[in-house]
Protein backbone atom coordinates (compact mmCIF):
# COMPACT_ATOMS: atom_id res chain seq x y z
CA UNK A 1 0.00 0.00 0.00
CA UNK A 2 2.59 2.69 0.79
CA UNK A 3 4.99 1.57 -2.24
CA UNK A 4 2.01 2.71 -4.78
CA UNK A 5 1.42 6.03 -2.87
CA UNK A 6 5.22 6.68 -2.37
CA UNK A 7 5.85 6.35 -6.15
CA UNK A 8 3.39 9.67 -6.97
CA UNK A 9 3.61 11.49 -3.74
CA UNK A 10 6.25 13.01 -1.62
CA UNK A 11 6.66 10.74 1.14
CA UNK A 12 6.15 13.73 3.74
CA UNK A 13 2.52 14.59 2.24
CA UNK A 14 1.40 10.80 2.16
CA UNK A 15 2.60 10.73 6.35
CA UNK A 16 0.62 13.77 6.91
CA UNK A 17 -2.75 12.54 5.19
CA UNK A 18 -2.28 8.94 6.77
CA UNK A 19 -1.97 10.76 10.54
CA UNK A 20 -4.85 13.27 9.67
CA UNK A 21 -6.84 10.13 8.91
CA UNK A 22 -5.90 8.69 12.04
CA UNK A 23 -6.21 11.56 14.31
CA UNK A 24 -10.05 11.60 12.96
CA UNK A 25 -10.64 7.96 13.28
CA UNK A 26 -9.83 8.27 17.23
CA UNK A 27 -11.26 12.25 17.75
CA UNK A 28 -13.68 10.61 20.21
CA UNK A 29 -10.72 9.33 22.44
CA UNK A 30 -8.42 12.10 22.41
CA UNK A 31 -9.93 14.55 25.52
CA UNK A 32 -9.54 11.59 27.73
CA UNK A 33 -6.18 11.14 26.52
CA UNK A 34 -4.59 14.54 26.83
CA UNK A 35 -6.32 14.23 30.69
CA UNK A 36 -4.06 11.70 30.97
CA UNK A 37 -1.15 12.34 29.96
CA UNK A 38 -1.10 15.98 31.69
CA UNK A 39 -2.02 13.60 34.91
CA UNK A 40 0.98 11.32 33.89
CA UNK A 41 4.93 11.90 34.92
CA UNK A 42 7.48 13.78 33.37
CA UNK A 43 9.11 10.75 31.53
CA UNK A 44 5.93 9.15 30.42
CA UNK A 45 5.36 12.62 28.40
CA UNK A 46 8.52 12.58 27.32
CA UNK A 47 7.95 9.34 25.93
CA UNK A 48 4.72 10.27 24.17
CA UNK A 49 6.39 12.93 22.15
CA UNK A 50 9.38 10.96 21.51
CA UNK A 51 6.55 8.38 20.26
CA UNK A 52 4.39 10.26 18.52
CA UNK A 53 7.47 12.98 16.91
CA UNK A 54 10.09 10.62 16.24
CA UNK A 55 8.83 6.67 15.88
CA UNK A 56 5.21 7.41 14.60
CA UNK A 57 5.80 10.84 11.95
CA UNK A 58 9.86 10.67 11.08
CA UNK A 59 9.95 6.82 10.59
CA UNK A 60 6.97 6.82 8.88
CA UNK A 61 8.82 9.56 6.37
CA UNK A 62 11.88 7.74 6.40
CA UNK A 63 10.29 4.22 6.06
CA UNK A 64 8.02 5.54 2.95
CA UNK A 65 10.79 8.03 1.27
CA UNK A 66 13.29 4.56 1.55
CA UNK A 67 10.64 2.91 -1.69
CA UNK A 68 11.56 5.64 -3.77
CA UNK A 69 15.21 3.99 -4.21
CA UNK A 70 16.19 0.93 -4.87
CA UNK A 71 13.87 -2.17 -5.16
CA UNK A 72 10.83 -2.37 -2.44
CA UNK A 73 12.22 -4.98 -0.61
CA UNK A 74 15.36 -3.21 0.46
CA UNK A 75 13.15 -0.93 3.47
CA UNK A 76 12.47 -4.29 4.47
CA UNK A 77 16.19 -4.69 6.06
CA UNK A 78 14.87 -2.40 8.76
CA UNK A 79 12.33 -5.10 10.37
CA UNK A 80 15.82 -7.37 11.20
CA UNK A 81 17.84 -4.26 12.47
CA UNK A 82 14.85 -2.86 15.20
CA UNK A 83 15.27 -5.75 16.84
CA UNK A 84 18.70 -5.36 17.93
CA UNK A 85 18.22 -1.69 18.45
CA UNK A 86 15.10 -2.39 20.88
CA UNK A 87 17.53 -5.12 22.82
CA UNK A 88 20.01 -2.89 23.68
CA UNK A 89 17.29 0.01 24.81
CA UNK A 90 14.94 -2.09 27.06
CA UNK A 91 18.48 -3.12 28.43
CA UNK A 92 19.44 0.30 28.98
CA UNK A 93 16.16 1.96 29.86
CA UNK A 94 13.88 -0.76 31.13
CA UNK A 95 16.26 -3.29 32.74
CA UNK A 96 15.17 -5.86 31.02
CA UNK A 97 17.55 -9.06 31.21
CA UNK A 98 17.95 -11.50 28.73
CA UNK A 99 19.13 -14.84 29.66
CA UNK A 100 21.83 -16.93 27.59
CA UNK A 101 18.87 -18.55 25.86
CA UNK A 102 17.70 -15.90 24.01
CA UNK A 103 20.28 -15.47 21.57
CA UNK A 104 19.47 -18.98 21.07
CA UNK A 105 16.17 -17.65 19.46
CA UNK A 106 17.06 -13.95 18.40
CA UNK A 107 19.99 -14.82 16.33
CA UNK A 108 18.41 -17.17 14.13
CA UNK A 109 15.60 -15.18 14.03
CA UNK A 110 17.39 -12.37 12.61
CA UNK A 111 19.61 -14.39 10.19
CA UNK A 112 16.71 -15.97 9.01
CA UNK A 113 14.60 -12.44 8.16
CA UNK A 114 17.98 -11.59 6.45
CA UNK A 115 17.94 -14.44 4.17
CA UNK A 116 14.14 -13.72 3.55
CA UNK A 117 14.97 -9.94 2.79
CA UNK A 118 17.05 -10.57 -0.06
CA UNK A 119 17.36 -13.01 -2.37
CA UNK A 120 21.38 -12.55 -2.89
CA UNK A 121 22.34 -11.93 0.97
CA UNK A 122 25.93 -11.28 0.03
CA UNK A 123 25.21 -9.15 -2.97
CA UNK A 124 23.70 -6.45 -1.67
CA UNK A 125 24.33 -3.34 -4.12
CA UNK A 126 25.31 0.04 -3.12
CA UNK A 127 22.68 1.56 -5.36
CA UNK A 128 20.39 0.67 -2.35
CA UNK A 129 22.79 2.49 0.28
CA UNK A 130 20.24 5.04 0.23
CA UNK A 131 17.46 3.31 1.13
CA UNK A 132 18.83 1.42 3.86
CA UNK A 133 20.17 3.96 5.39
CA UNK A 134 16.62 5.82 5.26
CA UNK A 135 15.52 2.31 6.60
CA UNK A 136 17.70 1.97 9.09
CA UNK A 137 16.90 5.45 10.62
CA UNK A 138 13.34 4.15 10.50
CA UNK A 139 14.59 0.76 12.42
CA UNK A 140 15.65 2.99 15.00
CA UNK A 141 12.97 4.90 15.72
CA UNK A 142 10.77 2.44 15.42
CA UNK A 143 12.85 0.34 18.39
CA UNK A 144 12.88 3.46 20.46
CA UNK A 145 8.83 3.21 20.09
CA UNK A 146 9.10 -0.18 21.18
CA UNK A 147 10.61 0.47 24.44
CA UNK A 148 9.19 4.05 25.04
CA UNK A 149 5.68 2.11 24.27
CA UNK A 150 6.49 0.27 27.49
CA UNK A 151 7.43 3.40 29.54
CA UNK A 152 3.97 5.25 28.24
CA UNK A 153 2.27 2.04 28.99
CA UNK A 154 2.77 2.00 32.54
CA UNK A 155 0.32 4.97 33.26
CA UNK A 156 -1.47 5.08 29.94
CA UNK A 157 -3.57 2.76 28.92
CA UNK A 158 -3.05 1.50 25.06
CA UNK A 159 -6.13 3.69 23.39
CA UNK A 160 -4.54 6.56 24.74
CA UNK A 161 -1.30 6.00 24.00
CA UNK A 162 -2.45 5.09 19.85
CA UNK A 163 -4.49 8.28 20.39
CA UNK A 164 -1.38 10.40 21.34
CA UNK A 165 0.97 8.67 18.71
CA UNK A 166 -0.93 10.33 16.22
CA UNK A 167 -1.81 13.33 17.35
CA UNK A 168 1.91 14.22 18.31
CA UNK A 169 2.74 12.97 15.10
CA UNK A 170 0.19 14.58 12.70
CA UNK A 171 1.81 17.70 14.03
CA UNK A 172 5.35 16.67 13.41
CA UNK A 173 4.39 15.64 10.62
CA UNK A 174 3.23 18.90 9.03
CA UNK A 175 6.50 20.49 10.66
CA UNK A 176 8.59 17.76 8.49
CA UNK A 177 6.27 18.71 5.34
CA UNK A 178 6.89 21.88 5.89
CA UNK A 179 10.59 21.87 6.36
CA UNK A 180 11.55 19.35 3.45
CA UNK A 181 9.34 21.87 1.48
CA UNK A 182 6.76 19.24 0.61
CA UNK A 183 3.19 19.98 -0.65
CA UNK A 184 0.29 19.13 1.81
CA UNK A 185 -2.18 18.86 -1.31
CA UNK A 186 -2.92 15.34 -2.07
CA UNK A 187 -2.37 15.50 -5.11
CA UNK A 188 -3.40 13.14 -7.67
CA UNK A 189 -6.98 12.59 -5.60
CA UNK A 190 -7.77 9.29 -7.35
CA UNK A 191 -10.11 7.35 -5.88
CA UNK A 192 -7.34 4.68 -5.87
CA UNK A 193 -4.83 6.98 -3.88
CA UNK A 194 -7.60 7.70 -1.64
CA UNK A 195 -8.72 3.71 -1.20
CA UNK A 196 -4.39 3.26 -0.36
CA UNK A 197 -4.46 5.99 2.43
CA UNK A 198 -7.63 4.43 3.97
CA UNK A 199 -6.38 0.77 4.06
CA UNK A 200 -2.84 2.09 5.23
CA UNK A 201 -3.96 4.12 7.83
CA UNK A 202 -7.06 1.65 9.12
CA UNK A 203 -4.48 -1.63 9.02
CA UNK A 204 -0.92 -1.53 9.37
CA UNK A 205 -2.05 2.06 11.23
CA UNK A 206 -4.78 1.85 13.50
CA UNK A 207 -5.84 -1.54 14.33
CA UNK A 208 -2.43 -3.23 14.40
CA UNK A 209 -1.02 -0.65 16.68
CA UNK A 210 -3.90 -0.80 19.42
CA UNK A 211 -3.11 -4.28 19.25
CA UNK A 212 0.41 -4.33 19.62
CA UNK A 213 0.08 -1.37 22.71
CA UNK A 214 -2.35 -3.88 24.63
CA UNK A 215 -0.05 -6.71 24.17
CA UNK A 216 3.04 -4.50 24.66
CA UNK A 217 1.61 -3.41 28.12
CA UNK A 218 2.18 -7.45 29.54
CA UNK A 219 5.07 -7.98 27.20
CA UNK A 220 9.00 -7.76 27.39
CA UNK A 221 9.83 -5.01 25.18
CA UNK A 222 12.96 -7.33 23.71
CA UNK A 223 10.08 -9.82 23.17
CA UNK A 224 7.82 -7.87 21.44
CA UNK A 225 10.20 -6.96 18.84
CA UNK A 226 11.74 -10.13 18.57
CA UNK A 227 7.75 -11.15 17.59
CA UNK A 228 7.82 -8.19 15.37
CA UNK A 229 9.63 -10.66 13.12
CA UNK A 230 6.71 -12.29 11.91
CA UNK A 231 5.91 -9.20 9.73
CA UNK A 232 8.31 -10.25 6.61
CA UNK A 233 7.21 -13.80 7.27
CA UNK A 234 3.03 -12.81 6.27
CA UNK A 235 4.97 -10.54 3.96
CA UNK A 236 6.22 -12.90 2.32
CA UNK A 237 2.85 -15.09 2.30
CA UNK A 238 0.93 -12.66 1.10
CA UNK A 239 3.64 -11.84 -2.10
CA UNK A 240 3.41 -15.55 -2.92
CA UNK A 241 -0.25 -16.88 -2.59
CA UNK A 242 -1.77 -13.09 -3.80
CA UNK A 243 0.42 -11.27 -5.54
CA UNK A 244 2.40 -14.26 -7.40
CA UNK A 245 5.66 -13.52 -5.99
CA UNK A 246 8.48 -15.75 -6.14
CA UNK A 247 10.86 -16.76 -3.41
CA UNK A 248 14.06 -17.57 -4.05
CA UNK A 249 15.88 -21.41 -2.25
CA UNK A 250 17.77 -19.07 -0.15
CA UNK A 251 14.18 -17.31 0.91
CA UNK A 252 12.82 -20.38 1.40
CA UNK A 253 15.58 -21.38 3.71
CA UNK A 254 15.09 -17.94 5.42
CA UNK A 255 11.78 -17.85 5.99
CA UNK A 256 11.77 -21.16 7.60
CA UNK A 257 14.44 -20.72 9.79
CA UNK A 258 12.65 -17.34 11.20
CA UNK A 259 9.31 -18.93 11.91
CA UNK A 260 10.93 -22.04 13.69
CA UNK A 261 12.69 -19.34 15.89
CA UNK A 262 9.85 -17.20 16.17
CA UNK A 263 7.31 -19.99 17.00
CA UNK A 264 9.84 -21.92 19.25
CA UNK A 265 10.37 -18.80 21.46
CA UNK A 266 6.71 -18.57 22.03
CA UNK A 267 6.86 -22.15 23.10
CA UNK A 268 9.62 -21.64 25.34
CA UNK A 269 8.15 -18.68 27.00
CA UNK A 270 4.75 -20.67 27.71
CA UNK A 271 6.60 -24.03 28.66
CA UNK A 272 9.85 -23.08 30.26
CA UNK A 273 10.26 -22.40 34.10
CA UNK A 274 12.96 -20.04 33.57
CA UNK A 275 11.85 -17.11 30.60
CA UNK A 276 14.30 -16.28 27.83
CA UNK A 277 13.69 -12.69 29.05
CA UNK A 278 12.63 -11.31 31.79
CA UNK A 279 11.58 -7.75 33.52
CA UNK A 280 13.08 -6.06 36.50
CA UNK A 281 10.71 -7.62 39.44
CA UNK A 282 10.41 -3.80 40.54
CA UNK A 283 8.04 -2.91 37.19
């Protein structure tokens, strides 16, 4: 959906029309929200404009601007980097500990999404430097939204912190449109741009992120964005059985290795008596 769009809009304008969608979509929730986060702590509200500035507006611009060189699977790269990134943060900030198994499960994990990601692994142009480097500015943010998401979460329940996302953001937004000189007409209005904006803001936007917050609020950040892995693999579904996309052996391999990691982690974490990661007992 966002490959289409960022091919005849600037990747600013398309951000700014997906968070205006949003902001409307959740109007109804955003008076009890601001209550709530003027009740909250200082660092909560930090987090919610790091969140909504940085890891909701700027990746989204980064993430969308990163299709407009290169091949479309390249942005891609940044769903194997976040997780790394979000390790060393919930470390840092949270004090989450991760035990000697998880590497067990992460590393695979992340070789496997590798393999998945690109079909020559060890030919990776520098045509694309570009673009990975625009992804891998969204990987970061993105990971910093991860474990911020957790911070936030802790007085904020997850409507309100989806409603502020995108309210901080929609305003960052139009600062970024604004200072990369991009136009905030939506222009061409086709009724198939307009169709795009609405699925991309209603379902990798809105309903996946209310999801992930609730889950997020009971969830190891590390572990969330370890499970945040699973995106290439339906990616990668979906290209094959509806788009008639073809994998490559080395894909293949890939994409099996990261769903026996992925799956076996959540079967260790039900199963085991000792957790591949765990939370300071004091949160």
């Amino acid at each position: 959906m966002r490959e289409p769009l960022a091919s005849q809009l600037p990747a600013a304008t398309i951000v700014v029309y997906e968070h205006l969608l949003l902001v409307g979509f959740l109007a109804p929730f955003l008076p009890s929200a601001v209550r709530a986060v003027w009740a909250a702590s200082v660092r909560t509200k930090i987090a919610v404009l790091v969140i909504g500035g940085g890891s909701s507006a700027l990746a989204a611009t980064l993430f969308t601007a990163a299709f407009t060189f290169g091949d479309p699977v390249t942005p891609q790269v940044l769903q194997k980097l976040q997780p790394l990134i979000a390790m060393t943060l919930a470390a840092v900030l949270l004090g989450e500990r991760m035990s000697r198994r998880f590497p067990l499960f992460a590393l695979p994990a992340l070789a496997g999404s590798w393999l998945l990601a690109f079909p020559d692994p060890f030919a990776v142009s520098l045509s694309t430097a570009m673009g990975a480097l625009l992804a891998f500015g969204a990987a970061a943010l993105w990971a910093c939204g991860t474990v911020l998401g957790r911070v936030a979460g802790a007085e904020l329940t997850a409507m309100q912190v989806t409603m502020l996302r995108f309210t901080v953001g929609l305003v960052a937004a139009v600062c970024i449109a604004l200072a990369s000189g991009s136009s905030l007409v939506f222009s061409p209005l086709t009724w198939s741009n307009v169709g795009l904006l609405v699925l991309l803001a209603l379902v990798p936007g809105l309903i996946s992120l209310v999801a992930y917050y609730y889950g997020l609020r009971a969830t190891p950040a590390t572990r969330a964005t370890l499970a945040e892995l699973a995106f290439p693999l339906t990616a990668a579904l979906v290209g094959v059985l509806v788009l008639g996309a073809r994998l490559d052996a080395s894909q293949w391999v890939g994409f099996a290795i990261a769903l026996v990691a992925v799956t076996g982690l959540s079967l260790h974490e039900r199963r085991s008596q000792q957790a591949a990661v765990t939370v300071r007992a004091d949160r």
